[in-house]
PDB file of N, CA and C in Angstrom:
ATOM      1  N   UNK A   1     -32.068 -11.614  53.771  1.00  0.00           N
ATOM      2  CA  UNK A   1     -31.721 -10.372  54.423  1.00  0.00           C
ATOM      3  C   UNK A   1     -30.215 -10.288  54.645  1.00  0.00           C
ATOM      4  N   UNK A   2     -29.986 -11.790  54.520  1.00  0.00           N
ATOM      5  CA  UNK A   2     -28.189 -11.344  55.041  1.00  0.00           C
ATOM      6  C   UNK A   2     -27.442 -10.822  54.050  1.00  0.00           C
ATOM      7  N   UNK A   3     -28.147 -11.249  52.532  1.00  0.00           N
ATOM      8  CA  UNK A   3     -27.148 -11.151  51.606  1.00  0.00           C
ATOM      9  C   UNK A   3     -27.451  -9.824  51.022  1.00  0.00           C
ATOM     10  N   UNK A   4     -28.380  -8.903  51.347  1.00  0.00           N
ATOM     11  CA  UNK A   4     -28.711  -7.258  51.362  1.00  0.00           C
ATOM     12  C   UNK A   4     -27.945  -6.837  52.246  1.00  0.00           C
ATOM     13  N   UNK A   5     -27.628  -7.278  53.531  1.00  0.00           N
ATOM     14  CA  UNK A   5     -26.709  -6.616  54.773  1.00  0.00           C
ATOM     15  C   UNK A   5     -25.519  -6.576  54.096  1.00  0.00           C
ATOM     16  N   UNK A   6     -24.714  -8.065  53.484  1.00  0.00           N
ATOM     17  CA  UNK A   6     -23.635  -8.139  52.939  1.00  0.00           C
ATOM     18  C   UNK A   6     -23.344  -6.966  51.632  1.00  0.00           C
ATOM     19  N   UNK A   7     -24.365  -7.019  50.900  1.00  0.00           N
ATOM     20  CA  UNK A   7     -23.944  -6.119  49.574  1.00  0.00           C
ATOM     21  C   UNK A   7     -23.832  -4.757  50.111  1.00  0.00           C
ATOM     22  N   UNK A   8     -24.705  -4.222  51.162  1.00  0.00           N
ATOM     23  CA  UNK A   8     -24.776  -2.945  51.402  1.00  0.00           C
ATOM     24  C   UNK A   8     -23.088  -2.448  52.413  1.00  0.00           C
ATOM     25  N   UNK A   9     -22.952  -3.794  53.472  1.00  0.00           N
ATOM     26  CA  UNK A   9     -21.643  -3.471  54.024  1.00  0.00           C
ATOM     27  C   UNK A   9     -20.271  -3.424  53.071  1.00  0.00           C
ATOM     28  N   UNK A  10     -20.291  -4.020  51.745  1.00  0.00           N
ATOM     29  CA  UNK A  10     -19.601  -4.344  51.168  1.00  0.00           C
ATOM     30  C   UNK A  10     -19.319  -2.839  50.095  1.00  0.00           C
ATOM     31  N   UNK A  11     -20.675  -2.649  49.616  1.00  0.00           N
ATOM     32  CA  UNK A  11     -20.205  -1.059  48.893  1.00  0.00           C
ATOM     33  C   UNK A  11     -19.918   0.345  49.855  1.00  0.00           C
ATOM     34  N   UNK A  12     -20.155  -0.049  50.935  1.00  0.00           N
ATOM     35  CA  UNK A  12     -19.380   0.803  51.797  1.00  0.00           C
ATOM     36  C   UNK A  12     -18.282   0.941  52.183  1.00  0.00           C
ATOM     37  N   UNK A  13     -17.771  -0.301  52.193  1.00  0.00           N
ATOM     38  CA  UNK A  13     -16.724  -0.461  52.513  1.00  0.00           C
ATOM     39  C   UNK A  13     -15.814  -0.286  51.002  1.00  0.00           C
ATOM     40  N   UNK A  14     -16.112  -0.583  49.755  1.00  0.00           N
ATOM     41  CA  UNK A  14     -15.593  -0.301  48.738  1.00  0.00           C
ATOM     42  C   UNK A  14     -15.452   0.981  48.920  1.00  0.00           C
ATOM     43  N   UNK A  15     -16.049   1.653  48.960  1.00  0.00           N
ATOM     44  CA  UNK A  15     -16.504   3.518  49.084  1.00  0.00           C
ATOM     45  C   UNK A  15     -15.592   3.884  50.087  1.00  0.00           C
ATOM     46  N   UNK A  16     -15.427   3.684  51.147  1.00  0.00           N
ATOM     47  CA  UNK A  16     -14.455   4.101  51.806  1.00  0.00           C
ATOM     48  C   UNK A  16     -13.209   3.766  51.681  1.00  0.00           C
ATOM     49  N   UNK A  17     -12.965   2.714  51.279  1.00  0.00           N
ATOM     50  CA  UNK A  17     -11.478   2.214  50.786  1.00  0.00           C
ATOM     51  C   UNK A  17     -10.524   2.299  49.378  1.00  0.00           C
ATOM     52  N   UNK A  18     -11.889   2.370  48.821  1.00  0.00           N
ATOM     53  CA  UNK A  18     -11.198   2.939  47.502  1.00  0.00           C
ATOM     54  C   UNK A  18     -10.342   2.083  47.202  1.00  0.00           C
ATOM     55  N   UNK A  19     -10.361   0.745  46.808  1.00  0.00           N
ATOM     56  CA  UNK A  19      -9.494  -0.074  46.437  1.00  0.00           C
ATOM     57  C   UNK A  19      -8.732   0.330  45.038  1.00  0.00           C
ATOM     58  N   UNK A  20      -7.563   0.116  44.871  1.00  0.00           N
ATOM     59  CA  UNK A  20      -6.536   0.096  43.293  1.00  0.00           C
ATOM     60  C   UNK A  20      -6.774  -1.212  42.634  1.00  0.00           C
ATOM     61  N   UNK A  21      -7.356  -1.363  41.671  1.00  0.00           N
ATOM     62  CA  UNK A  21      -7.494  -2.251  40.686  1.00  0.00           C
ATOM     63  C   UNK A  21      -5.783  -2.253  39.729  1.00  0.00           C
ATOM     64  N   UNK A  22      -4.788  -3.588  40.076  1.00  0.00           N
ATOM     65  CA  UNK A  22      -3.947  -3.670  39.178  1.00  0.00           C
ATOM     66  C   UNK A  22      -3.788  -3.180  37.935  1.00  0.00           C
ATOM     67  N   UNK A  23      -2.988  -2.323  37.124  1.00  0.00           N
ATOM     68  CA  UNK A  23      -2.844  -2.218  35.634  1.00  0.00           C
ATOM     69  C   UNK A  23      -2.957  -3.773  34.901  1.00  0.00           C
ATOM     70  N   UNK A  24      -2.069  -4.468  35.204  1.00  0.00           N
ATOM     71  CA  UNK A  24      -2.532  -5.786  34.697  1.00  0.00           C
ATOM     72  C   UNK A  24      -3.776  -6.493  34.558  1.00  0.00           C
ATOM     73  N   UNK A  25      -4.947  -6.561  35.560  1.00  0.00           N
ATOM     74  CA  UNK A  25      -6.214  -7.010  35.576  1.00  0.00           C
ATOM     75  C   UNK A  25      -6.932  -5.747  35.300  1.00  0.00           C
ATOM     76  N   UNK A  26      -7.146  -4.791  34.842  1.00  0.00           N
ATOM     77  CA  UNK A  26      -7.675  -3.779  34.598  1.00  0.00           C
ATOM     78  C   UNK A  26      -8.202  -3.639  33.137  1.00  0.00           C
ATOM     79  N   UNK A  27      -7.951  -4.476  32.575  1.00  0.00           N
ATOM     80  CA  UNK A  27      -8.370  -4.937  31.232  1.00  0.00           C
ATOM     81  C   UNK A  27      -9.823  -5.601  31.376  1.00  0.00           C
ATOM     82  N   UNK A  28      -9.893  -6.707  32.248  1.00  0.00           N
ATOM     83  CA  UNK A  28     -10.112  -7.913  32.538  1.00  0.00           C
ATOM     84  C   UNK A  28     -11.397  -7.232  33.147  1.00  0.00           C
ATOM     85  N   UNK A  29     -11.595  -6.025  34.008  1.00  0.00           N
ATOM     86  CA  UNK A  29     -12.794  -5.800  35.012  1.00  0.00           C
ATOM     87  C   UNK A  29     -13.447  -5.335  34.683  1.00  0.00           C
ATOM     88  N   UNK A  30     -13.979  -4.878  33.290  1.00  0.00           N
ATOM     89  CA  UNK A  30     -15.655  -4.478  32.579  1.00  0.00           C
ATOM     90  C   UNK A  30     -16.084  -6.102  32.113  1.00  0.00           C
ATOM     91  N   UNK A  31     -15.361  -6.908  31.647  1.00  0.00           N
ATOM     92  CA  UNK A  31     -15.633  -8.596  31.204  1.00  0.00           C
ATOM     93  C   UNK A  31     -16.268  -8.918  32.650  1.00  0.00           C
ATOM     94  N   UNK A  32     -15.174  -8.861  33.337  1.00  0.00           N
ATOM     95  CA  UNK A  32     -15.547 -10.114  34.092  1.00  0.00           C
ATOM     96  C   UNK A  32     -16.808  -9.148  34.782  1.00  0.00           C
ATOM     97  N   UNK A  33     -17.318  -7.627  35.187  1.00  0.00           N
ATOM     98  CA  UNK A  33     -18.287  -7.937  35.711  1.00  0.00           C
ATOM     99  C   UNK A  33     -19.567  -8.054  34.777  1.00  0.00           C
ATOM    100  N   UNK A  34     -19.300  -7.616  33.679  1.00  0.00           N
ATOM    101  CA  UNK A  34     -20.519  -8.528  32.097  1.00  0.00           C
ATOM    102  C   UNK A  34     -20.580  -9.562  32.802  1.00  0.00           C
ATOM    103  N   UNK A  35     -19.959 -10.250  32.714  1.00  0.00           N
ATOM    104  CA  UNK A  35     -20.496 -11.774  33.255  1.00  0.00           C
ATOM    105  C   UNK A  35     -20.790 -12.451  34.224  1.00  0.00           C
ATOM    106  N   UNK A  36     -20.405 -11.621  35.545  1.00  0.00           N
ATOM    107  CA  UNK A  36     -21.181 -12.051  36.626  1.00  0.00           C
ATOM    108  C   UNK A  36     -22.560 -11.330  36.814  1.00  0.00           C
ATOM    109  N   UNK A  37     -22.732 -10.238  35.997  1.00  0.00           N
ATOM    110  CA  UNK A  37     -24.138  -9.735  35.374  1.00  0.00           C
ATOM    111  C   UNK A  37     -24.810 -10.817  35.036  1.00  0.00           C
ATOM    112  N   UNK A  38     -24.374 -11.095  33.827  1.00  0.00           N
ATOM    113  CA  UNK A  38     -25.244 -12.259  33.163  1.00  0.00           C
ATOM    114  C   UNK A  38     -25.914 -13.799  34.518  1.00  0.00           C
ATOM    115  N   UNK A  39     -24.248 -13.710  35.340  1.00  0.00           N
ATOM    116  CA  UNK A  39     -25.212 -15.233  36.068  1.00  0.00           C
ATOM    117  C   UNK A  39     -25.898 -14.523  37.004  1.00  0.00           C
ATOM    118  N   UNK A  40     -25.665 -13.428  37.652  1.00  0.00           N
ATOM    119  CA  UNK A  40     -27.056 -12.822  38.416  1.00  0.00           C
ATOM    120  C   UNK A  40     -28.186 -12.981  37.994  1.00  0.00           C
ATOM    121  N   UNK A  41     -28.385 -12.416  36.186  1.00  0.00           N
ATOM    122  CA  UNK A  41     -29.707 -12.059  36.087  1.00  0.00           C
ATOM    123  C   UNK A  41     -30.304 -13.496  35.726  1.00  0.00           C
ATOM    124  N   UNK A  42     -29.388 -14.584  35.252  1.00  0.00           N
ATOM    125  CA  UNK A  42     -29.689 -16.230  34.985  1.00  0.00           C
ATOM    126  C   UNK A  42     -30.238 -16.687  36.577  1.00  0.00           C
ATOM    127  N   UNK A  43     -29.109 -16.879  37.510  1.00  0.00           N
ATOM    128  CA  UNK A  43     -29.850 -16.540  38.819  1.00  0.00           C
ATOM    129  C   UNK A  43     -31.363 -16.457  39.051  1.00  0.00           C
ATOM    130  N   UNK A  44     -31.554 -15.104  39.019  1.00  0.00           N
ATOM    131  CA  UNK A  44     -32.426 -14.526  39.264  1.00  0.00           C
ATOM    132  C   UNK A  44     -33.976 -15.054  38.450  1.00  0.00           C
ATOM    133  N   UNK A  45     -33.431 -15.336  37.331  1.00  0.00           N
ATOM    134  CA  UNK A  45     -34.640 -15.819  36.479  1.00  0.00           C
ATOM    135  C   UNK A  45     -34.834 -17.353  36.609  1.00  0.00           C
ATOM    136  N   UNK A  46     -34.140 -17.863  37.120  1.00  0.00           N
ATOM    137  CA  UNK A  46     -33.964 -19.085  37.510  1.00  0.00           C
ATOM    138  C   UNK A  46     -35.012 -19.536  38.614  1.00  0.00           C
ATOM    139  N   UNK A  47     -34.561 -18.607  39.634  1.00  0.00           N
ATOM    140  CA  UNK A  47     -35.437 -18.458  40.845  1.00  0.00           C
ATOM    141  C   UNK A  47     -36.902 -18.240  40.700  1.00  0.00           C
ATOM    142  N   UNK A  48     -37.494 -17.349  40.180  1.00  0.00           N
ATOM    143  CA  UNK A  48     -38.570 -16.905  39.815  1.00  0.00           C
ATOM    144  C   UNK A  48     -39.358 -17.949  38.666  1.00  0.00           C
ATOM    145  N   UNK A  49     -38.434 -18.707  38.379  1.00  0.00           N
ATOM    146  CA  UNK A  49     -38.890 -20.162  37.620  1.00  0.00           C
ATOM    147  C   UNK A  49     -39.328 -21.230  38.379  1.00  0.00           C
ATOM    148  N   UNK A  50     -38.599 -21.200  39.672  1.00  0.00           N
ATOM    149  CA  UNK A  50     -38.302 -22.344  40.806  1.00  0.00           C
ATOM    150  C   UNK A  50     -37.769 -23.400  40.205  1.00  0.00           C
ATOM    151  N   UNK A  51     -36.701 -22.940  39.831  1.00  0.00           N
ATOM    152  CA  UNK A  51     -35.316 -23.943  39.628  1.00  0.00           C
ATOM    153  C   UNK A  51     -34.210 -23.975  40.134  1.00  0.00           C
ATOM    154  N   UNK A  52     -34.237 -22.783  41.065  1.00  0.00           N
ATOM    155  CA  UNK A  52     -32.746 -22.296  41.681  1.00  0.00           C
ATOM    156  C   UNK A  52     -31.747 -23.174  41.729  1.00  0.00           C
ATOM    157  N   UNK A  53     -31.002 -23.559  41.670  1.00  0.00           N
ATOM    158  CA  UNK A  53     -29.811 -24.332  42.772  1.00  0.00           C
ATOM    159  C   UNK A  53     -28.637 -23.460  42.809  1.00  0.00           C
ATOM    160  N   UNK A  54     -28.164 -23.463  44.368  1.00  0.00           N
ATOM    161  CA  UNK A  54     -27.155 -22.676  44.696  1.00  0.00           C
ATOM    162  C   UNK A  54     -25.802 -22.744  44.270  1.00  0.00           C
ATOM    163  N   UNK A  55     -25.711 -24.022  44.138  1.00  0.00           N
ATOM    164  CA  UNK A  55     -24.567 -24.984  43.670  1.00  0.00           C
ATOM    165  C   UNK A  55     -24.137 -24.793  41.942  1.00  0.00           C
ATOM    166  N   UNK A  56     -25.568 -24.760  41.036  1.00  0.00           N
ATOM    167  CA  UNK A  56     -25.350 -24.610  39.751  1.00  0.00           C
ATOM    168  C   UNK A  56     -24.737 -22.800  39.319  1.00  0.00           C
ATOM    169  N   UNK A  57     -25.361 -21.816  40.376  1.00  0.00           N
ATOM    170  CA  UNK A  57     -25.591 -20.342  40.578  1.00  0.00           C
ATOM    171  C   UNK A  57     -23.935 -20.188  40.643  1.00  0.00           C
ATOM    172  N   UNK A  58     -23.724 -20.720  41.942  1.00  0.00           N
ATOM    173  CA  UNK A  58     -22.080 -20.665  42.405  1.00  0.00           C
ATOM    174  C   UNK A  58     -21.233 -20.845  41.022  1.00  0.00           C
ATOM    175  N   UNK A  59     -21.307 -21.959  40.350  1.00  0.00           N
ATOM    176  CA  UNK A  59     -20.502 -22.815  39.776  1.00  0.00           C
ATOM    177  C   UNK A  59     -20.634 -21.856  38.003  1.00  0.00           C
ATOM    178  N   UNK A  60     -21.871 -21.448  38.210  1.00  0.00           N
ATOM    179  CA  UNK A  60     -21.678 -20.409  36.529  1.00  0.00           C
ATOM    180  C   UNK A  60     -21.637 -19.174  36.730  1.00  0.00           C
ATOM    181  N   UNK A  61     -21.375 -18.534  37.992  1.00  0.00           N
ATOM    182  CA  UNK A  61     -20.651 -17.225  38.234  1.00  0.00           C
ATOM    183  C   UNK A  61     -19.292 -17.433  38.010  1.00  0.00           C
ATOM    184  N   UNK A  62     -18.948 -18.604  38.603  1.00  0.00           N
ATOM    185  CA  UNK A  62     -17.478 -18.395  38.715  1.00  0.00           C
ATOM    186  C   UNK A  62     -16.727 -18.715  37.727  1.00  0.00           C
ATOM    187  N   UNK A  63     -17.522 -19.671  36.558  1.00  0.00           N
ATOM    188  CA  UNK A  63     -17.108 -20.118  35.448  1.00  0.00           C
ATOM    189  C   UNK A  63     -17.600 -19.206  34.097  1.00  0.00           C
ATOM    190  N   UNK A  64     -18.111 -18.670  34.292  1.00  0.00           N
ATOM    191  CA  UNK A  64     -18.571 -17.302  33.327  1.00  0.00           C
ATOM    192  C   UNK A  64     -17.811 -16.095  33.461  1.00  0.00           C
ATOM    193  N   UNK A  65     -16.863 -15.382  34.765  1.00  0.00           N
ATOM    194  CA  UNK A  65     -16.325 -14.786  34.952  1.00  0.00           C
ATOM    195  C   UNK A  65     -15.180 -15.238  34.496  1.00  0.00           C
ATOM    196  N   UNK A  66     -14.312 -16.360  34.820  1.00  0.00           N
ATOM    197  CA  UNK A  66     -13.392 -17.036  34.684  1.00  0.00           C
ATOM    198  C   UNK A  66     -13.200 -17.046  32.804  1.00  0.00           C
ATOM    199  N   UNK A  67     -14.039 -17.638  32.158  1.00  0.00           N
ATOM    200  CA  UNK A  67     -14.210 -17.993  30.837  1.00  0.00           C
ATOM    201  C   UNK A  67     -14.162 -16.696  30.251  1.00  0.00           C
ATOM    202  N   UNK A  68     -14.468 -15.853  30.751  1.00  0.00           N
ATOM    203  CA  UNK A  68     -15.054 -14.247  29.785  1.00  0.00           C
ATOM    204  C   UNK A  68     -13.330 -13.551  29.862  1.00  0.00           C
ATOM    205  N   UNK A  69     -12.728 -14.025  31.216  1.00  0.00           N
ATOM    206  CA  UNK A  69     -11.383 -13.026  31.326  1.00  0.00           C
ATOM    207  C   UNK A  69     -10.737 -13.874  30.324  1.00  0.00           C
ATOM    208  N   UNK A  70     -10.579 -14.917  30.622  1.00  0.00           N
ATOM    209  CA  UNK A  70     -10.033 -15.808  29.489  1.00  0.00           C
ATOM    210  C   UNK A  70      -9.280 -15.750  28.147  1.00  0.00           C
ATOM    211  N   UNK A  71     -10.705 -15.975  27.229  1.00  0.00           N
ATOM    212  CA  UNK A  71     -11.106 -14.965  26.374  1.00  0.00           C
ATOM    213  C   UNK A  71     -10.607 -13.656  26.087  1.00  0.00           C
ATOM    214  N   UNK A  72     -10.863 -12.696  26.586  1.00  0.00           N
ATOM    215  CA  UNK A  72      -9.768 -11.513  26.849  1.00  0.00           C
ATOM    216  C   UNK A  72      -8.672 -11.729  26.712  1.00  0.00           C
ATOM    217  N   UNK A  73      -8.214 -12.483  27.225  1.00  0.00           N
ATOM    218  CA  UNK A  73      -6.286 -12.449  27.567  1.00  0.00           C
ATOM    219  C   UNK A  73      -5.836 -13.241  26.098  1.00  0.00           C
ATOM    220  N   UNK A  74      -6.928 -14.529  25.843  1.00  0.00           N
ATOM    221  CA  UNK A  74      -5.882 -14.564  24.503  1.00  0.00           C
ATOM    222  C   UNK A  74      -6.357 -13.943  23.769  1.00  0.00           C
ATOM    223  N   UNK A  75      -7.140 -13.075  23.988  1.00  0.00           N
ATOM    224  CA  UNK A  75      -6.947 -11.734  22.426  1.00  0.00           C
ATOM    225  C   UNK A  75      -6.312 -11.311  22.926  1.00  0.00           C
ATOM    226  N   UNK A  76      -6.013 -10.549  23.463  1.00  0.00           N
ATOM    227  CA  UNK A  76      -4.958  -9.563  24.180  1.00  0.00           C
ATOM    228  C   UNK A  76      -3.545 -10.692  23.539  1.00  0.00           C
ATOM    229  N   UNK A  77      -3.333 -11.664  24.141  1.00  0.00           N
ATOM    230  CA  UNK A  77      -2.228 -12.213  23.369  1.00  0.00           C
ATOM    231  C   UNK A  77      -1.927 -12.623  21.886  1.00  0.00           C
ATOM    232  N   UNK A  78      -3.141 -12.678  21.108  1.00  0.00           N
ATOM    233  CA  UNK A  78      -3.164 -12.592  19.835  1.00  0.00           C
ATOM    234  C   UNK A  78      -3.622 -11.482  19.027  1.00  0.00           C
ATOM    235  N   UNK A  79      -3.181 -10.081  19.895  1.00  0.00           N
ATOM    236  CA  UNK A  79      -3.387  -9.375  19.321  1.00  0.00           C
ATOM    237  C   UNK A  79      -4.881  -8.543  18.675  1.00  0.00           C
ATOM    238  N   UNK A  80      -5.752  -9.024  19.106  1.00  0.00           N
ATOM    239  CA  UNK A  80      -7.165  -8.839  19.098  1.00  0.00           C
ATOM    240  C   UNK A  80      -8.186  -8.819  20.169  1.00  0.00           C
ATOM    241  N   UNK A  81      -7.527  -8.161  21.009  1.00  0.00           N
ATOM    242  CA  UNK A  81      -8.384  -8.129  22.144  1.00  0.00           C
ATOM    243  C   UNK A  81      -9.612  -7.394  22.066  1.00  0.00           C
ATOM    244  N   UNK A  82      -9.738  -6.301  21.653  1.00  0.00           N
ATOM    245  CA  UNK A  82     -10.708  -5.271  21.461  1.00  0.00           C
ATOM    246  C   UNK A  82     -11.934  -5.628  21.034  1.00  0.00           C
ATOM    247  N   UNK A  83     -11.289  -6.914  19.722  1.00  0.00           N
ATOM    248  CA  UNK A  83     -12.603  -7.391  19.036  1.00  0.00           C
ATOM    249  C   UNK A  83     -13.302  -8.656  19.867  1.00  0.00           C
ATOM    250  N   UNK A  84     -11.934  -9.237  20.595  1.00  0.00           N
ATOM    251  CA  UNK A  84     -12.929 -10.473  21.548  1.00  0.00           C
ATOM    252  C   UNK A  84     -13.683  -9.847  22.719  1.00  0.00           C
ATOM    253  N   UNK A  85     -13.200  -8.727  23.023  1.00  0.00           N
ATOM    254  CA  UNK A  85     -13.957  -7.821  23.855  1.00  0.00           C
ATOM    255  C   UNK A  85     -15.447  -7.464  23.551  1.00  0.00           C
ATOM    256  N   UNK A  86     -15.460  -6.990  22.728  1.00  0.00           N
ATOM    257  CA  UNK A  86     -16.488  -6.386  21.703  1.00  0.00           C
ATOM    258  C   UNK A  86     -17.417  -7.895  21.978  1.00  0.00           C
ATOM    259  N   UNK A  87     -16.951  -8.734  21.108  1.00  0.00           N
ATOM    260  CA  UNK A  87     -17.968 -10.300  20.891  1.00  0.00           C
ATOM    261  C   UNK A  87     -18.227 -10.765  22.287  1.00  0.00           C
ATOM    262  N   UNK A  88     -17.037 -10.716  23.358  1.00  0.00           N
ATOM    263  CA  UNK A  88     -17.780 -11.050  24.977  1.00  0.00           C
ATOM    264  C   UNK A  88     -19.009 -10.379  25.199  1.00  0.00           C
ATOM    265  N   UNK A  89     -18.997  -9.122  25.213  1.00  0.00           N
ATOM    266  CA  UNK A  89     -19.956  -8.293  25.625  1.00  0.00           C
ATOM    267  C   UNK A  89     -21.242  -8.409  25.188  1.00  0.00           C
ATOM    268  N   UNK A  90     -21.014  -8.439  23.683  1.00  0.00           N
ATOM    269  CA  UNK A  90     -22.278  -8.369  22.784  1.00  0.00           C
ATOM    270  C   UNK A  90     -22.899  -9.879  23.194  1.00  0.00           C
ATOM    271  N   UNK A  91     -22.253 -11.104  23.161  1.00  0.00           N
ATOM    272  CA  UNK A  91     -22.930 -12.230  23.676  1.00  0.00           C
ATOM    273  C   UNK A  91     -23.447 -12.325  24.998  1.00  0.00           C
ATOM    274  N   UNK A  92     -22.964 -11.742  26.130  1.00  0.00           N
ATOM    275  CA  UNK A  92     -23.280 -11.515  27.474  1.00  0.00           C
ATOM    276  C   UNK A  92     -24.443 -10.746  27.424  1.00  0.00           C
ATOM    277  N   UNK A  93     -24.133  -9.471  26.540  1.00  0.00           N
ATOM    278  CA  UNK A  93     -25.430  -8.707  26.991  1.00  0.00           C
ATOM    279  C   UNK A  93     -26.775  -9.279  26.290  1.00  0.00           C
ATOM    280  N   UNK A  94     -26.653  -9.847  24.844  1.00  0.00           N
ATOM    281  CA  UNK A  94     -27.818 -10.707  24.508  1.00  0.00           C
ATOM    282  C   UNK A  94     -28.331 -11.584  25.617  1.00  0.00           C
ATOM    283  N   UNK A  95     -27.589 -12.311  26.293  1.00  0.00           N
ATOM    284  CA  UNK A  95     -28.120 -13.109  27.465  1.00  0.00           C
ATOM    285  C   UNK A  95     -28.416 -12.684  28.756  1.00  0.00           C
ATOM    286  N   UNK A  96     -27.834 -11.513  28.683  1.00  0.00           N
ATOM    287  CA  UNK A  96     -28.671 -10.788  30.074  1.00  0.00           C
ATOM    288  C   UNK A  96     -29.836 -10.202  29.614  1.00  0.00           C
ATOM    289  N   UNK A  97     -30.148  -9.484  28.718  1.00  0.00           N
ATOM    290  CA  UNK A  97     -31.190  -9.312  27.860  1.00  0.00           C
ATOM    291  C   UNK A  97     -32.169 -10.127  27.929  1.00  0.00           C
ATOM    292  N   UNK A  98     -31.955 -10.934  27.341  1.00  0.00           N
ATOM    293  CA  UNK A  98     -32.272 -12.289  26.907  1.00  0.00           C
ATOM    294  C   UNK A  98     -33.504 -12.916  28.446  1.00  0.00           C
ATOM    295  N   UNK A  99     -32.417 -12.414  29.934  1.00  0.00           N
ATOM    296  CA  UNK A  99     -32.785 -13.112  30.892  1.00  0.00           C
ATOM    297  C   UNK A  99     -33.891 -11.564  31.780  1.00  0.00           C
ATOM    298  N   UNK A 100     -33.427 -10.601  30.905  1.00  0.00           N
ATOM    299  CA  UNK A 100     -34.370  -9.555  32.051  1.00  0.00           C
ATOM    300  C   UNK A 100     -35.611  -9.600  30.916  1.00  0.00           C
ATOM    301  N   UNK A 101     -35.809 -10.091  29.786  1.00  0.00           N
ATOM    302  CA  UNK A 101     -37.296 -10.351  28.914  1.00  0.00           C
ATOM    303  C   UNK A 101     -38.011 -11.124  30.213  1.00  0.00           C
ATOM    304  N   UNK A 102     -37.224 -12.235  30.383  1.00  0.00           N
ATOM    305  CA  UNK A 102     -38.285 -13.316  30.945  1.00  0.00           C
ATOM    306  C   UNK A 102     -38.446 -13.157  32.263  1.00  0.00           C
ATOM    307  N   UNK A 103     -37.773 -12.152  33.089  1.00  0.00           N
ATOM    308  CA  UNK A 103     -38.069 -11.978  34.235  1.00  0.00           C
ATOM    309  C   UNK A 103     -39.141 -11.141  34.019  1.00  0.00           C
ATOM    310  N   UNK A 104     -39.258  -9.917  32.908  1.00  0.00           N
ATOM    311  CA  UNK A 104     -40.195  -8.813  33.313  1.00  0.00           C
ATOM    312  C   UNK A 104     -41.447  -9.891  32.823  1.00  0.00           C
ATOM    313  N   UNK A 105     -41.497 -10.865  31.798  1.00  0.00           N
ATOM    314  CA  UNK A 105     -42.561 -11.774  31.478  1.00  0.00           C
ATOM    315  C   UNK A 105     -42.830 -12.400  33.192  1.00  0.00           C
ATOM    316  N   UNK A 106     -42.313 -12.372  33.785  1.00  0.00           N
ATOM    317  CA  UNK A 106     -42.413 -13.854  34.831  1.00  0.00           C
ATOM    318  C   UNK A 106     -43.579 -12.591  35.801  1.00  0.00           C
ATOM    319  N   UNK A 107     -43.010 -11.798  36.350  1.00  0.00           N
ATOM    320  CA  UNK A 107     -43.008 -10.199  37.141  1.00  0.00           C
ATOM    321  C   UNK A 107     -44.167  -9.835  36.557  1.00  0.00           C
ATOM    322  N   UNK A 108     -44.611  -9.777  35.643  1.00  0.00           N
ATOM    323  CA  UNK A 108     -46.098  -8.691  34.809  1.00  0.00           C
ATOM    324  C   UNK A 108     -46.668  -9.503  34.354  1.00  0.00           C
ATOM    325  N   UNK A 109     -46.398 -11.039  34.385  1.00  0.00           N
ATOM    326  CA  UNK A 109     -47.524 -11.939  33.760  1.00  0.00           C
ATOM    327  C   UNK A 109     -47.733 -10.954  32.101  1.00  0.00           C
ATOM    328  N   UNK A 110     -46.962 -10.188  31.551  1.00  0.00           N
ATOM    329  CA  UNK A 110     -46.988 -10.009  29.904  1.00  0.00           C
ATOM    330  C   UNK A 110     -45.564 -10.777  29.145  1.00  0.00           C
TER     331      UNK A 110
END
């Protein structure tokens, strides 16, 4: 319940504040939230497995976000960002994909 209180105080508070996202990291913020997508829905399917650990959850949000901007920047520095963009996404979304199959399998017993 706390962490529904938290998300809900939190897009409110986005909503009212209207934060400025840097020109510089503004590249970087459709990746990185692909990929904290992806460890949510890993997360999530994790749980519903009863495998959770909070520690592993923590540690591949922050390293999946981290890794995906990454990525980005040296295309962006080699000149090919668009296309490592393109290949982040398309691999992220196979695996979020990938992870909402086996939840709706876990959820509908089909």
């Amino acid at each position: 319940m706390i962490a529904v209180l938290g998300l809900v105080v939190g897009v409110v508070v986005g909503l009212l504040v209207r934060p400025e996202v840097p020109a510089a990291v503004e590249p970087y913020l459709p990746i990185a939230v692909v990929a904290a997508l992806d460890a949510v829905f890993g997360g999530l399917r994790a749980m519903l497995d009863g495998i959770f650990d909070d520690k592993v959850f923590v540690v591949s949000f922050l390293s999946n976000v981290v890794v995906a901007a990454l990525i980005v920047f040296l295309g962006d520095e080699l000149g090919v960002g668009a296309q490592l963009s393109t290949g982040v996404v398309v691999v992220l979304g196979i695996r979020i994909f990938s992870n909402a199959a086996a939840i709706r399998r876990h959820v509908f017993r089909a």
